[in-house]
C-alpha atoms as a PDB file:
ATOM      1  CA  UNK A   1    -111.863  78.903  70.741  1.00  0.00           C
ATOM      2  CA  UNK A   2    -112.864  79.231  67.334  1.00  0.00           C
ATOM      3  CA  UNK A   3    -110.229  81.203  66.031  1.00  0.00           C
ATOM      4  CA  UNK A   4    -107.351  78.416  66.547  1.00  0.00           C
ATOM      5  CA  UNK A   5    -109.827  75.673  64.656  1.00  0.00           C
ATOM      6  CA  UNK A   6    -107.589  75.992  61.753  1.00  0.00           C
ATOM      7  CA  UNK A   7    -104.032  77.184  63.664  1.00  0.00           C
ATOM      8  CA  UNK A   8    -103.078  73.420  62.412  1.00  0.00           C
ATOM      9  CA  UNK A   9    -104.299  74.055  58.821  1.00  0.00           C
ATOM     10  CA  UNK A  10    -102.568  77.300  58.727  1.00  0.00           C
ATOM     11  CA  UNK A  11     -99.425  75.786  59.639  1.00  0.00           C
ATOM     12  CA  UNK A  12     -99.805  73.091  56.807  1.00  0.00           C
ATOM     13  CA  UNK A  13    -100.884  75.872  54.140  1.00  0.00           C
ATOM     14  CA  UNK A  14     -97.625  77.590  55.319  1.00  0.00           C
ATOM     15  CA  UNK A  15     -95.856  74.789  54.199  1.00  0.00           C
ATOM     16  CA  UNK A  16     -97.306  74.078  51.189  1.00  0.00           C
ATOM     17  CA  UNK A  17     -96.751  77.550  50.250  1.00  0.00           C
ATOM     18  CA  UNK A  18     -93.089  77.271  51.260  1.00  0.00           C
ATOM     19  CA  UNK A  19     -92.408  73.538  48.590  1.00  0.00           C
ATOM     20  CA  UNK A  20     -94.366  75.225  46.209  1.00  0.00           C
ATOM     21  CA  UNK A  21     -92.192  78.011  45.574  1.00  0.00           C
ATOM     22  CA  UNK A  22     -89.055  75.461  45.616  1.00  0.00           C
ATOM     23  CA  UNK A  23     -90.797  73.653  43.604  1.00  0.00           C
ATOM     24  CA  UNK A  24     -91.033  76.600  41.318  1.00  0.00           C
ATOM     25  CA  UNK A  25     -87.289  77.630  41.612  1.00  0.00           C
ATOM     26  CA  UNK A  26     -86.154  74.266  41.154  1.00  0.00           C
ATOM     27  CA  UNK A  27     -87.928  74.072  37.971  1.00  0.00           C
ATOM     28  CA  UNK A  28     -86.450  76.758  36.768  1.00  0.00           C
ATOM     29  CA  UNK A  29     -82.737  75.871  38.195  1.00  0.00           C
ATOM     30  CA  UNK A  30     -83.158  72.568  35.963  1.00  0.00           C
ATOM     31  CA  UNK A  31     -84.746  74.567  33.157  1.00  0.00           C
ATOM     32  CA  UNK A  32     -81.487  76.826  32.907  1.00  0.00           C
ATOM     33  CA  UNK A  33     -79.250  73.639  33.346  1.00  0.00           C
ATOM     34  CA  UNK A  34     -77.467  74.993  29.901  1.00  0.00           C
ATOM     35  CA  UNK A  35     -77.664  78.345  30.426  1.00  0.00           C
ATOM     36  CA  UNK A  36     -74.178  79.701  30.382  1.00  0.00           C
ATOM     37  CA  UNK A  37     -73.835  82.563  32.946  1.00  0.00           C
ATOM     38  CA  UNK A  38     -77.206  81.304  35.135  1.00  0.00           C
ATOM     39  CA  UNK A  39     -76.969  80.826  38.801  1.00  0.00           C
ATOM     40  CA  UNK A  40     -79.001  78.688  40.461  1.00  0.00           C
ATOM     41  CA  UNK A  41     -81.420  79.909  43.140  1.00  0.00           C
ATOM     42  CA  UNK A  42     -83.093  78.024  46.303  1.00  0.00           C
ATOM     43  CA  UNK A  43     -85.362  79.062  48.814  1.00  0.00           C
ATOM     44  CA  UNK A  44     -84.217  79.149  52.323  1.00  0.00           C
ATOM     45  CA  UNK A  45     -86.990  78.881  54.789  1.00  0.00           C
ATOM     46  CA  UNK A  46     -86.413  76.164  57.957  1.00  0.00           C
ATOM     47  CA  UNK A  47     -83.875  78.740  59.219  1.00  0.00           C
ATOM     48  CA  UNK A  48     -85.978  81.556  59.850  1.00  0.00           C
ATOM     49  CA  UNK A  49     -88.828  78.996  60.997  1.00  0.00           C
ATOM     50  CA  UNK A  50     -86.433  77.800  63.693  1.00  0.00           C
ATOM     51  CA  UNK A  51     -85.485  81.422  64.926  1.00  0.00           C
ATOM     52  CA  UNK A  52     -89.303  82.310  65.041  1.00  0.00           C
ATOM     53  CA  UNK A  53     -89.781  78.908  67.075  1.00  0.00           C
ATOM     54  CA  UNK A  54     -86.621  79.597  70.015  1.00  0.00           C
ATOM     55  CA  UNK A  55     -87.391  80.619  73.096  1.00  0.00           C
ATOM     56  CA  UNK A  56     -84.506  83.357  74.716  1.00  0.00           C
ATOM     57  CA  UNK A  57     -82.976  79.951  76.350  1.00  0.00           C
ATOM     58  CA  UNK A  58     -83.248  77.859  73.087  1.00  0.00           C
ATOM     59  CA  UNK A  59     -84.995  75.134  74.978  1.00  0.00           C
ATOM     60  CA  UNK A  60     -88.836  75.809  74.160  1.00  0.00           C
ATOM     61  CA  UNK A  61     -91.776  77.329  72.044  1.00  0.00           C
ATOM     62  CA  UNK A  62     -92.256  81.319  72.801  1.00  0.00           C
ATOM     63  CA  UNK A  63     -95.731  81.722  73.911  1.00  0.00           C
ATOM     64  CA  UNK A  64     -98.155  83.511  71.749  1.00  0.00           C
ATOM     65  CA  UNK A  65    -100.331  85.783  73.591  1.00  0.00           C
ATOM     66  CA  UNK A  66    -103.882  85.542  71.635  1.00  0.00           C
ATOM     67  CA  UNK A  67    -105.981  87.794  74.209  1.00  0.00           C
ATOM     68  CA  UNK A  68    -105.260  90.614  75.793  1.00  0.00           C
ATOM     69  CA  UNK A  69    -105.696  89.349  78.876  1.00  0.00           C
ATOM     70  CA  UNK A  70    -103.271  86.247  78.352  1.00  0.00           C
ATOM     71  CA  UNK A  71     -99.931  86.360  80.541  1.00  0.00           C
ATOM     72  CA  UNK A  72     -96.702  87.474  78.761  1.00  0.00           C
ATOM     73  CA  UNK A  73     -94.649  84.395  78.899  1.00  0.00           C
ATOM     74  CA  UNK A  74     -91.795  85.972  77.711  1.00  0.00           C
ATOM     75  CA  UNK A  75     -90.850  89.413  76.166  1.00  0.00           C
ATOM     76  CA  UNK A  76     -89.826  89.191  72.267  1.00  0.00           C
ATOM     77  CA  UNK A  77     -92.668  86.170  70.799  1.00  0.00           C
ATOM     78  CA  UNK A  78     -93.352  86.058  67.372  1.00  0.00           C
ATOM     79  CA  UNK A  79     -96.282  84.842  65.089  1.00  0.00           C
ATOM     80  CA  UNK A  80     -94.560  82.122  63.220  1.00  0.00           C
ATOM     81  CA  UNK A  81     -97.304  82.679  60.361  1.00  0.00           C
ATOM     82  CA  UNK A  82     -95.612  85.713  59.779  1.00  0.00           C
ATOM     83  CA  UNK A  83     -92.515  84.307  58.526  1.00  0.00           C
ATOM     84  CA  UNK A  84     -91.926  84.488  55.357  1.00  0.00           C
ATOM     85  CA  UNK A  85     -89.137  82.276  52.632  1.00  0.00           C
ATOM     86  CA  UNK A  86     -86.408  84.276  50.826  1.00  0.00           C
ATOM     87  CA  UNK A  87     -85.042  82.876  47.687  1.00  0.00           C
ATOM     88  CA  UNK A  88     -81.622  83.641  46.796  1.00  0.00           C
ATOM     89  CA  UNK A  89     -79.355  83.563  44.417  1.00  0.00           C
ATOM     90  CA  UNK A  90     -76.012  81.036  45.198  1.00  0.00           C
ATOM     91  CA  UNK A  91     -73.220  83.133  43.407  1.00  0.00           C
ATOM     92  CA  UNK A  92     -70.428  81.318  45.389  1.00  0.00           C
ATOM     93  CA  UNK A  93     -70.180  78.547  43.115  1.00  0.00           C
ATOM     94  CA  UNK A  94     -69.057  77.693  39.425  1.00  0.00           C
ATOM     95  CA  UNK A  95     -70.007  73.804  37.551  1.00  0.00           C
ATOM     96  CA  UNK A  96     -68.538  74.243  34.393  1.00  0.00           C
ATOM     97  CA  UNK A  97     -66.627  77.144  32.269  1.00  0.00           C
ATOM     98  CA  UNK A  98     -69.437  79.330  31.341  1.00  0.00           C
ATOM     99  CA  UNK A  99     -70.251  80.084  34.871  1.00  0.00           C
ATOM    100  CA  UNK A 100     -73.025  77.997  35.198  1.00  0.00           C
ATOM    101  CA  UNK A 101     -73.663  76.509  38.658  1.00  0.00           C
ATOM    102  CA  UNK A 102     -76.677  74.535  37.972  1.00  0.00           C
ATOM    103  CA  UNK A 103     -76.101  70.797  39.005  1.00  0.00           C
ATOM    104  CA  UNK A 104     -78.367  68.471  37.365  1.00  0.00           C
ATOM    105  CA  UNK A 105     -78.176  65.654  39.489  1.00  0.00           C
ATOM    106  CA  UNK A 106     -78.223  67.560  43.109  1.00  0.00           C
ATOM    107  CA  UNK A 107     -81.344  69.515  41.746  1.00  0.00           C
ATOM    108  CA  UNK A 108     -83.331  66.392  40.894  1.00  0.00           C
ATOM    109  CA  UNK A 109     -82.400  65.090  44.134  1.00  0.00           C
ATOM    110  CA  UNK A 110     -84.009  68.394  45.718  1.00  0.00           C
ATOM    111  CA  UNK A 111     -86.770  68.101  43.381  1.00  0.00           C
ATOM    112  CA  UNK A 112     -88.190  64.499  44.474  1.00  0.00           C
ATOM    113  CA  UNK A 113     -87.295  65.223  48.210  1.00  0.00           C
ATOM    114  CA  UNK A 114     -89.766  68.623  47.699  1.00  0.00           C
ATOM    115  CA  UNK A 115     -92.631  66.591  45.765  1.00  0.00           C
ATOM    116  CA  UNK A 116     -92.345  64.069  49.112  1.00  0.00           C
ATOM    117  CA  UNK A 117     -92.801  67.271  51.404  1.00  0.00           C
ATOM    118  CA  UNK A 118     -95.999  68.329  48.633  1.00  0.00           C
ATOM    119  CA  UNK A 119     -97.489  65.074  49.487  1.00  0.00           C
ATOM    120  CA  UNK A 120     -96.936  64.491  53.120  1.00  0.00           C
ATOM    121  CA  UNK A 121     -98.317  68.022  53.728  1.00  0.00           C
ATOM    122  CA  UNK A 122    -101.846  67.301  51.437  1.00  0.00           C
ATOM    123  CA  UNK A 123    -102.182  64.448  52.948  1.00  0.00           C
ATOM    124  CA  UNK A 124    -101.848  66.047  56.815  1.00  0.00           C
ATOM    125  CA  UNK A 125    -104.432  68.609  55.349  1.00  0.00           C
ATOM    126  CA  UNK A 126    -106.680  66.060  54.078  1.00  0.00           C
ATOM    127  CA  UNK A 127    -106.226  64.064  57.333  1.00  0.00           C
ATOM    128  CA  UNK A 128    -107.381  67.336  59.257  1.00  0.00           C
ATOM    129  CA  UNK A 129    -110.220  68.121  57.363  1.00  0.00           C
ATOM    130  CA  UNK A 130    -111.815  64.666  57.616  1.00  0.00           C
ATOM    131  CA  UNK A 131    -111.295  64.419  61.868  1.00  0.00           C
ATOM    132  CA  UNK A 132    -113.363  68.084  61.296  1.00  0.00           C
ATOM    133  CA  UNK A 133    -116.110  66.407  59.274  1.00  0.00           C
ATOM    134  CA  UNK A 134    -116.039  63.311  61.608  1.00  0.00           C
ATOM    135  CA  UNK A 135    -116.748  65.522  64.734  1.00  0.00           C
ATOM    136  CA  UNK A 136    -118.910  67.520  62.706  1.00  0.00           C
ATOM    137  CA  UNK A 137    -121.123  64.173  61.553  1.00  0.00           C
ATOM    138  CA  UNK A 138    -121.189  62.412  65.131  1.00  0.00           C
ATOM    139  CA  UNK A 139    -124.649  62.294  66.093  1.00  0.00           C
END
């Protein structure tokens, strides 16, 4: 029981975790913006999330078996803590003659839809954390 208090919270910090680091690279995507040569980088993430998440028929969550003597509910599950964002480099593409590939507008675009992620996901912590301290403080 007291191992999954914080499953939620873990999930949340994953996330956080995940816009910080495109917060990072988009920082430095718009810092480079002049660069000649630089290729922009983002961080891909909600892909392998939604692999981890599919069940063999696509329809619903793999169970996680947390004791040993849990039933299997299906054969291949996976921790979906465990996965992990990639960022890579987009080499495909070309925005002006020095090879630069950096779009100004389409990263501040990114930029203020990551901050809105930031936010929503402090804000679910915060919301957590005081429903803990609420059971916590009933008398």
């Amino acid at each position: 029981m007291w191992d999954n208090l914080f499953s939620s919270v873990d999930m949340l910090k994953k996330g956080l975790d995940v816009t910080w680091l495109r917060n990072e690279v988009i920082a430095n995507n718009i810092a480079n913006v002049d660069t000649p040569g630089f290729k922009a980088s983002e961080v891909e993430f909600e892909d392998y999330m939604k692999e981890a998440l599919k069940a063999d028929d696509g329809s619903k969550l793999e169970l996680r078996k947390t004791n040993s003597r849990h039933l299997d509910g299906s054969s291949g599950t996976k921790d979906i803590l465990d996965v992990e964002p990639k960022v890579v480099q987009k080499e495909s593409t070309s925005m002006r003659y020095d090879d630069n590939n950096v779009d100004i507008e389409t990263e501040m675009v990114a930029l203020a839809k990551n901050q809105i992620e930031y936010y929503a996901l402090v804000n679910k912590i915060n919301s957590e954390f005081t429903k803990l301290n609420t059971a916590i403080n009933i008398k």
